[in-house]
N, C-alpha and C. Protein backbone atom coordinates (compact mmCIF):
# COMPACT_ATOMS: atom_id res chain seq x y z
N UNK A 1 0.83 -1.19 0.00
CA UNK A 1 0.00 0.00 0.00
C UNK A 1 0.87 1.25 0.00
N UNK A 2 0.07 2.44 -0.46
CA UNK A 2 1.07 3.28 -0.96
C UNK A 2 0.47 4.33 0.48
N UNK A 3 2.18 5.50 0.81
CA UNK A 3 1.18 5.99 2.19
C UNK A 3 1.22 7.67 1.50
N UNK A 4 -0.06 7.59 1.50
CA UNK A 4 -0.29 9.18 0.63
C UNK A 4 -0.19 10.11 2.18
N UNK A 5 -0.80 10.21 3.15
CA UNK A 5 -0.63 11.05 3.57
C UNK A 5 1.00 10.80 4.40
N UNK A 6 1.46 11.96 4.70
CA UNK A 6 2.31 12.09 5.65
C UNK A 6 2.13 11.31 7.11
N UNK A 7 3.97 11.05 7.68
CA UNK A 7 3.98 10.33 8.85
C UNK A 7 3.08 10.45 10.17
N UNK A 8 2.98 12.35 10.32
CA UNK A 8 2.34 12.84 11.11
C UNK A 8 1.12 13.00 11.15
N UNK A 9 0.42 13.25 9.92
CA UNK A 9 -1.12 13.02 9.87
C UNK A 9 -1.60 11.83 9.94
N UNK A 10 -0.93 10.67 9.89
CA UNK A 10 -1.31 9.30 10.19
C UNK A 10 -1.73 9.23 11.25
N UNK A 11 -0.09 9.12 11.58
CA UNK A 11 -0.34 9.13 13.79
C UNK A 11 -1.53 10.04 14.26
N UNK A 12 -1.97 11.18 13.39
CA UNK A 12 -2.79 11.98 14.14
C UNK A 12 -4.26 11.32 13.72
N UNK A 13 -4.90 10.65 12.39
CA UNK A 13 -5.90 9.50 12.34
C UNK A 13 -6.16 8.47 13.02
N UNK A 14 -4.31 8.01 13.62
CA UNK A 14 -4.46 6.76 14.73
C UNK A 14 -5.27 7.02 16.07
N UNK A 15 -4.63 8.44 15.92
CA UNK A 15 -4.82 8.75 17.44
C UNK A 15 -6.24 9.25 17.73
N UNK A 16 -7.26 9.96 16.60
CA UNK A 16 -7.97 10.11 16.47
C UNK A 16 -9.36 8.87 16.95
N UNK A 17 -8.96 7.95 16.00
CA UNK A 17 -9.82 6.86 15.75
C UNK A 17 -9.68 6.14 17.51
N UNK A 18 -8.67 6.28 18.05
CA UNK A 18 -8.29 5.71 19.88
C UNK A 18 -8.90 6.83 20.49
N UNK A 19 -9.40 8.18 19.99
CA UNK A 19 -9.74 8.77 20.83
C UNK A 19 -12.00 8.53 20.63
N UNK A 20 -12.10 7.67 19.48
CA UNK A 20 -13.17 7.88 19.55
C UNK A 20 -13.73 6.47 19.78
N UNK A 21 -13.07 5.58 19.75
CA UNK A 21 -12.66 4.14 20.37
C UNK A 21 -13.34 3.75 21.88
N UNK A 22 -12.54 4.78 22.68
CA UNK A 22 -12.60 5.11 23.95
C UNK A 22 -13.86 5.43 24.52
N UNK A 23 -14.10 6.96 23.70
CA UNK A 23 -15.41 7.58 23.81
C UNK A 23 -16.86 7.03 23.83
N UNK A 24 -16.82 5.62 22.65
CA UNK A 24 -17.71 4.49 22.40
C UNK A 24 -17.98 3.97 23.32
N UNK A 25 -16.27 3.45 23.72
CA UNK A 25 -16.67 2.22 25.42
C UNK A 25 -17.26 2.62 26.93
N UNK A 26 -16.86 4.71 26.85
CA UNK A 26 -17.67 5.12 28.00
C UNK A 26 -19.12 5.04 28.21
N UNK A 27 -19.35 5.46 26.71
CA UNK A 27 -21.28 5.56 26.22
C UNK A 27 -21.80 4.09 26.92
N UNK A 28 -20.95 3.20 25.73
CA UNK A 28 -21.57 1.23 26.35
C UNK A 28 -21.42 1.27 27.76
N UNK A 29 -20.42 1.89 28.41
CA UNK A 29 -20.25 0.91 29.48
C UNK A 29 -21.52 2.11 30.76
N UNK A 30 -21.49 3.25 30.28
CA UNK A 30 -22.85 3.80 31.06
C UNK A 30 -23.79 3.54 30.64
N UNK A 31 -24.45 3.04 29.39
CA UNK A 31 -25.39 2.77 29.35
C UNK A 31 -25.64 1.39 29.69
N UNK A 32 -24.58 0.35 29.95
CA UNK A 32 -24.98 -1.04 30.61
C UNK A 32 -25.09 -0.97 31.95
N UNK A 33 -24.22 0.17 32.51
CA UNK A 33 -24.21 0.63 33.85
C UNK A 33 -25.79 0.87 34.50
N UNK A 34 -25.98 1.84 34.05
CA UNK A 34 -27.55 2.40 34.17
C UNK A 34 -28.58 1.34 33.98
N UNK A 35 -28.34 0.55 32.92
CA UNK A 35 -29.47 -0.98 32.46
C UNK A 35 -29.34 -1.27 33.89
N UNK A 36 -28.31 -1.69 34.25
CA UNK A 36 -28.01 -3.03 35.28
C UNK A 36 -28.67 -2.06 36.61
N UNK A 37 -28.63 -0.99 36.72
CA UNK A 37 -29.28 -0.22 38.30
C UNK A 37 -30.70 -0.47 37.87
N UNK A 38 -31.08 0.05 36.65
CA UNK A 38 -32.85 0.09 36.55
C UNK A 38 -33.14 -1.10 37.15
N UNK A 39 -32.62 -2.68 35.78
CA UNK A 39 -32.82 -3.90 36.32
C UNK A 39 -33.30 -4.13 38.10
N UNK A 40 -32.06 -3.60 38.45
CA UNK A 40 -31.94 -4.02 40.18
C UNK A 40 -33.33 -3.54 40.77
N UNK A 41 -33.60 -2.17 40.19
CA UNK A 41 -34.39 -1.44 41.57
C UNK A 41 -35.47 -1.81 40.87
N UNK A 42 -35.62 -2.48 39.78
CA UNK A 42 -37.07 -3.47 39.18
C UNK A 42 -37.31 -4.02 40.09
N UNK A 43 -36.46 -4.81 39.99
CA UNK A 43 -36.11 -6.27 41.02
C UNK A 43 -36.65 -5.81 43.18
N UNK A 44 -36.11 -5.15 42.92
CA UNK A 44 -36.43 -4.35 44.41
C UNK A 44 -37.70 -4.19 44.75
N UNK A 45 -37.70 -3.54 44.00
CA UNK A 45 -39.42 -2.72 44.20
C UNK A 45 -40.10 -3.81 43.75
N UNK A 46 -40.59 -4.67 42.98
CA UNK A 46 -41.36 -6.14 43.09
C UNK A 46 -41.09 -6.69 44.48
N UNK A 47 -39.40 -6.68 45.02
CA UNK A 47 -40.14 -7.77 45.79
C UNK A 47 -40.50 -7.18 47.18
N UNK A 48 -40.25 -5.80 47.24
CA UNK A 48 -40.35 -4.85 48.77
C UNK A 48 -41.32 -3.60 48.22
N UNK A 49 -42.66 -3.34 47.35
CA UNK A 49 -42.94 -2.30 47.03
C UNK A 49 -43.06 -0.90 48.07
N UNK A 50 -43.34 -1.57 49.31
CA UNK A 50 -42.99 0.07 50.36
C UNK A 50 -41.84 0.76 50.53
N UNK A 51 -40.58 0.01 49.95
CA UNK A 51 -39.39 0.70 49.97
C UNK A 51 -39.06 1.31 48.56
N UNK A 52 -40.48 1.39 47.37
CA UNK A 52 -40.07 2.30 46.23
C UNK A 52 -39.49 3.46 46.17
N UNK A 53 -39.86 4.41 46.71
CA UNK A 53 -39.26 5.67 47.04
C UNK A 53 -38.38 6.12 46.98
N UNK A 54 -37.50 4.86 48.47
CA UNK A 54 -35.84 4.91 48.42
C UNK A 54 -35.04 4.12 47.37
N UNK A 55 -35.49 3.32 47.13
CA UNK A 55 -35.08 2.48 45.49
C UNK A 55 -34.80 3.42 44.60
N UNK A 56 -36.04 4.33 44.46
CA UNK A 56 -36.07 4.95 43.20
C UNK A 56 -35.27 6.26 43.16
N UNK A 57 -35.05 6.66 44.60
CA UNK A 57 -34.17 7.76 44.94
C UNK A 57 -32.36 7.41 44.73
N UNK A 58 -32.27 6.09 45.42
CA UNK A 58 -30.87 5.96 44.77
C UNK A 58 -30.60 5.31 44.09
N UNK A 59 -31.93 4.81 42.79
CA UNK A 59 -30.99 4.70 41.63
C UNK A 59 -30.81 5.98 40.74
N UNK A 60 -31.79 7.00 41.43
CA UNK A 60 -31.56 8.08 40.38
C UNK A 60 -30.23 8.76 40.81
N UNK A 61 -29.52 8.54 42.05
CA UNK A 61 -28.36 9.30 42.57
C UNK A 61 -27.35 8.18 41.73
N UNK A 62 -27.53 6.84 41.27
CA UNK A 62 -26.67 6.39 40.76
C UNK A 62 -26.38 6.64 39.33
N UNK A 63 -27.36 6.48 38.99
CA UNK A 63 -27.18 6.66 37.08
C UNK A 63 -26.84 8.42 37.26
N UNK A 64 -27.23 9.43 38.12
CA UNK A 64 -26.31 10.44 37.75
C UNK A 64 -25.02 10.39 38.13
N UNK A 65 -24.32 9.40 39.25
CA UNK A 65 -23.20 9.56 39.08
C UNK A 65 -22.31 8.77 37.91
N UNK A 66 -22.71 7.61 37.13
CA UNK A 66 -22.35 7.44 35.98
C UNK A 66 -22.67 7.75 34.73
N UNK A 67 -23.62 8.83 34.48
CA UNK A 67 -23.32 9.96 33.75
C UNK A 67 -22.57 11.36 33.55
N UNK A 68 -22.26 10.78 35.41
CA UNK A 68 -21.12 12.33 35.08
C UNK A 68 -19.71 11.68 34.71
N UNK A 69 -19.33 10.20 34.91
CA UNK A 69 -18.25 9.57 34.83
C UNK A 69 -18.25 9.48 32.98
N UNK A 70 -19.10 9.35 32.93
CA UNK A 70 -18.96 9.29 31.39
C UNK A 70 -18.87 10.20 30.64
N UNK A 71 -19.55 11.36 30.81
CA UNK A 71 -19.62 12.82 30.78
C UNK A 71 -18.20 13.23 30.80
N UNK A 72 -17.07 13.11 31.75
CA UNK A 72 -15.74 13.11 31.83
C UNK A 72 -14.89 12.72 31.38
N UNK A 73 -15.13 11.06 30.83
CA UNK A 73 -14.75 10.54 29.62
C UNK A 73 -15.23 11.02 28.30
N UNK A 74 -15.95 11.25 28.39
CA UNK A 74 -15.85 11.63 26.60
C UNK A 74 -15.25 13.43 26.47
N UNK A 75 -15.52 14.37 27.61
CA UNK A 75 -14.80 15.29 27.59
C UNK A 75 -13.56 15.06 27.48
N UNK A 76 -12.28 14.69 28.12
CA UNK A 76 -11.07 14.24 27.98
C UNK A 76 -10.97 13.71 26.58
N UNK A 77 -11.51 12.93 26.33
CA UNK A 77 -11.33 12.14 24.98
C UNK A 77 -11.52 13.43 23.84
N UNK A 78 -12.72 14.57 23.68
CA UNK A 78 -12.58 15.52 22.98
C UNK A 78 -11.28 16.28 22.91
N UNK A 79 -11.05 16.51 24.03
CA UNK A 79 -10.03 17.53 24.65
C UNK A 79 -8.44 16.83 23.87
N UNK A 80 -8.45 15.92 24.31
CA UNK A 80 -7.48 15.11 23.62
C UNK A 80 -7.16 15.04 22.08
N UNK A 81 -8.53 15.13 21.39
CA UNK A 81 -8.37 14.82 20.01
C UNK A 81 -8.33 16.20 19.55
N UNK A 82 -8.67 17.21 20.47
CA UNK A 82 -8.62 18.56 19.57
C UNK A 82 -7.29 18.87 19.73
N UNK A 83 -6.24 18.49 20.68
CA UNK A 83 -4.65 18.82 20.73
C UNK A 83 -4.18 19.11 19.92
């Protein structure tokens, strides 16, 4: 294969494509994150329905704290690729 672009704009496609690589696996891994809390406090609240409330209170304190984790990851990962 022939390398049309230059050494440095390569590395900077490599690095690109790792920066959006990354960004992918934060999205999956909060959004399996968040699945797996809903799941639970399903699970909860069927089998204790008087404790809905608090179920439902900290899964909502959970899925916002792994949206801000992810939120952080994909910032960095921007931040990174705009270098």
């Amino acid at each position: 294969l022939l390398n049309v672009l230059p050494d440095k704009q390569q590395e900077e496609n490599k690095c690109r494509k790792v920066y959006v690589l990354i960004k992918s696996l934060a999205v999956i891994g909060a959004g399996l994150g968040i699945g797996n809390i809903a799941a639970s406090a399903a699970e909860g609240t069927a089998r204790q329905p008087e404790a809905t409330s608090d179920i439902r209170t900290t899964m909502i304190i959970a899925a916002a704290l792994i949206e801000g984790v992810a939120l952080f990851g994909e910032v960095i990962c921007v931040l990174l690729a705009l270098k």
